[in-house]
Protein backbone atom coordinates (compact mmCIF):
# COMPACT_ATOMS: atom_id res chain seq x y z
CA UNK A 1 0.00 0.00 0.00
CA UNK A 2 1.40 3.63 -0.99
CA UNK A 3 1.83 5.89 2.09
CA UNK A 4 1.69 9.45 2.02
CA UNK A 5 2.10 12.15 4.83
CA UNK A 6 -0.42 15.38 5.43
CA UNK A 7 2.07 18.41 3.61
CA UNK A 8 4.48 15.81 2.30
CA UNK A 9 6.47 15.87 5.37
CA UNK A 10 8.87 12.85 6.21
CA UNK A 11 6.39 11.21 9.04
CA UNK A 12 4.35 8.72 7.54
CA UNK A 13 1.66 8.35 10.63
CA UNK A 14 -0.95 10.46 11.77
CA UNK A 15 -2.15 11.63 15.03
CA UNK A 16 -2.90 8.88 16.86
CA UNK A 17 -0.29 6.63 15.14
CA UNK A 18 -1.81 5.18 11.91
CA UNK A 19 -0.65 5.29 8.71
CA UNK A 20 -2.09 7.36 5.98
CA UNK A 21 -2.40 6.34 2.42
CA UNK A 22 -3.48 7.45 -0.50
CA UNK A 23 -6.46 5.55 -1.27
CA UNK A 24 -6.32 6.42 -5.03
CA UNK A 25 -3.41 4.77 -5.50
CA UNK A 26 -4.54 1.19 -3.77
CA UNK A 27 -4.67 -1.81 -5.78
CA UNK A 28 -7.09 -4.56 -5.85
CA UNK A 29 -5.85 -6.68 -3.38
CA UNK A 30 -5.04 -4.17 -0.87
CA UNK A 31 -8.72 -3.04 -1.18
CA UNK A 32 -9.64 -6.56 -0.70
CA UNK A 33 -7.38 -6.71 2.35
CA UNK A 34 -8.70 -3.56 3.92
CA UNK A 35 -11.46 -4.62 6.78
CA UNK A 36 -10.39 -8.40 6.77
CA UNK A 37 -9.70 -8.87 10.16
CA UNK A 38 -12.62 -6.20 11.11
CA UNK A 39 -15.78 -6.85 8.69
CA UNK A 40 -17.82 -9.51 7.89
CA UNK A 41 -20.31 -10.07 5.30
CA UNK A 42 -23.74 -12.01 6.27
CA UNK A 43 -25.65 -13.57 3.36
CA UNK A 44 -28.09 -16.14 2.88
CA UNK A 45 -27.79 -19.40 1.49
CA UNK A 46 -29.89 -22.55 0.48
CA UNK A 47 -27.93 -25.64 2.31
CA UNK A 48 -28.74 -29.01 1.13
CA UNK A 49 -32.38 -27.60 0.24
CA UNK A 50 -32.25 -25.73 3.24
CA UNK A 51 -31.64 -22.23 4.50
CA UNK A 52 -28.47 -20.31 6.32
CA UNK A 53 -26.27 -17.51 6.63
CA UNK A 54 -22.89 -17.93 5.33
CA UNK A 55 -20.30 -15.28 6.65
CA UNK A 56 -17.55 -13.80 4.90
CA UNK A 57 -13.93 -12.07 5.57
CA UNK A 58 -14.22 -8.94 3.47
CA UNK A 59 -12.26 -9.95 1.52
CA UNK A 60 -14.96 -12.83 0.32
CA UNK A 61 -12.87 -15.92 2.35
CA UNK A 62 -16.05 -18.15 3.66
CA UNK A 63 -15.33 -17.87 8.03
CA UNK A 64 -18.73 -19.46 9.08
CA UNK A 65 -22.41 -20.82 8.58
CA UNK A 66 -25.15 -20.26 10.92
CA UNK A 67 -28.82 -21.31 10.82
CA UNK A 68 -29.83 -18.18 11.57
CA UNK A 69 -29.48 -14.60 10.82
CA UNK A 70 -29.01 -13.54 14.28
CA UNK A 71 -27.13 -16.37 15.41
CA UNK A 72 -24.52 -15.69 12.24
CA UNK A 73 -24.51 -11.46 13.23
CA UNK A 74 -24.18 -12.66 16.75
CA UNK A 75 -21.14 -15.39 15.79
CA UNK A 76 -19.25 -12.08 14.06
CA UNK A 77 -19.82 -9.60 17.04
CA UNK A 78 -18.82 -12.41 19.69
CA UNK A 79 -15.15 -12.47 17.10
CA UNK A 80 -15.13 -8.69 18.01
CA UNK A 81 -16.06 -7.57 13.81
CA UNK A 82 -19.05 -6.02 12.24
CA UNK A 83 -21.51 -7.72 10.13
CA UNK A 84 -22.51 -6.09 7.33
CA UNK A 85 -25.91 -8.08 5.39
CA UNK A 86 -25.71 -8.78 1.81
CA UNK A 87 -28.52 -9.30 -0.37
């Protein structure tokens, strides 16, 4: 990932520490990367005829299958991420 500081200076982190970049400049998997150990996608699926909730890394990896919706959202809070539904 390109880094860039505020006014070009030498320090590469900002105020509390984290590194800037520019997100223009990101490729495709860096984007893909971004949020993978913080996000998770909820979505449902049919399972041998029946239905679930598959969740998903943002980056799309498969972490998990619940029966349920809340039991998946609850299953990606519990792992300290946020679940974000898919349609």
């Amino acid at each position: 990932m390109q880094t860039h500081a505020p006014d070009d200076s030498a320090d590469h982190a900002g105020a509390a520490g984290r590194v800037l970049f520019d997100i223009r400049q990101i490729s495709a998997s860096e984007l893909a990367q971004l949020g993978v150990s913080q996000l998770a996608f909820v979505k449902p699926v049919q399972i041998e005829g029946g239905n679930a909730f598959a969740i998903h890394a943002a980056d799309g990896t498969p972490i998990g299958l619940a029966p349920s919706r809340d039991l998946a959202v609850a299953a990606v809070i519990q792992h300290e991420m946020v679940a974000a539904s898919v349609h």
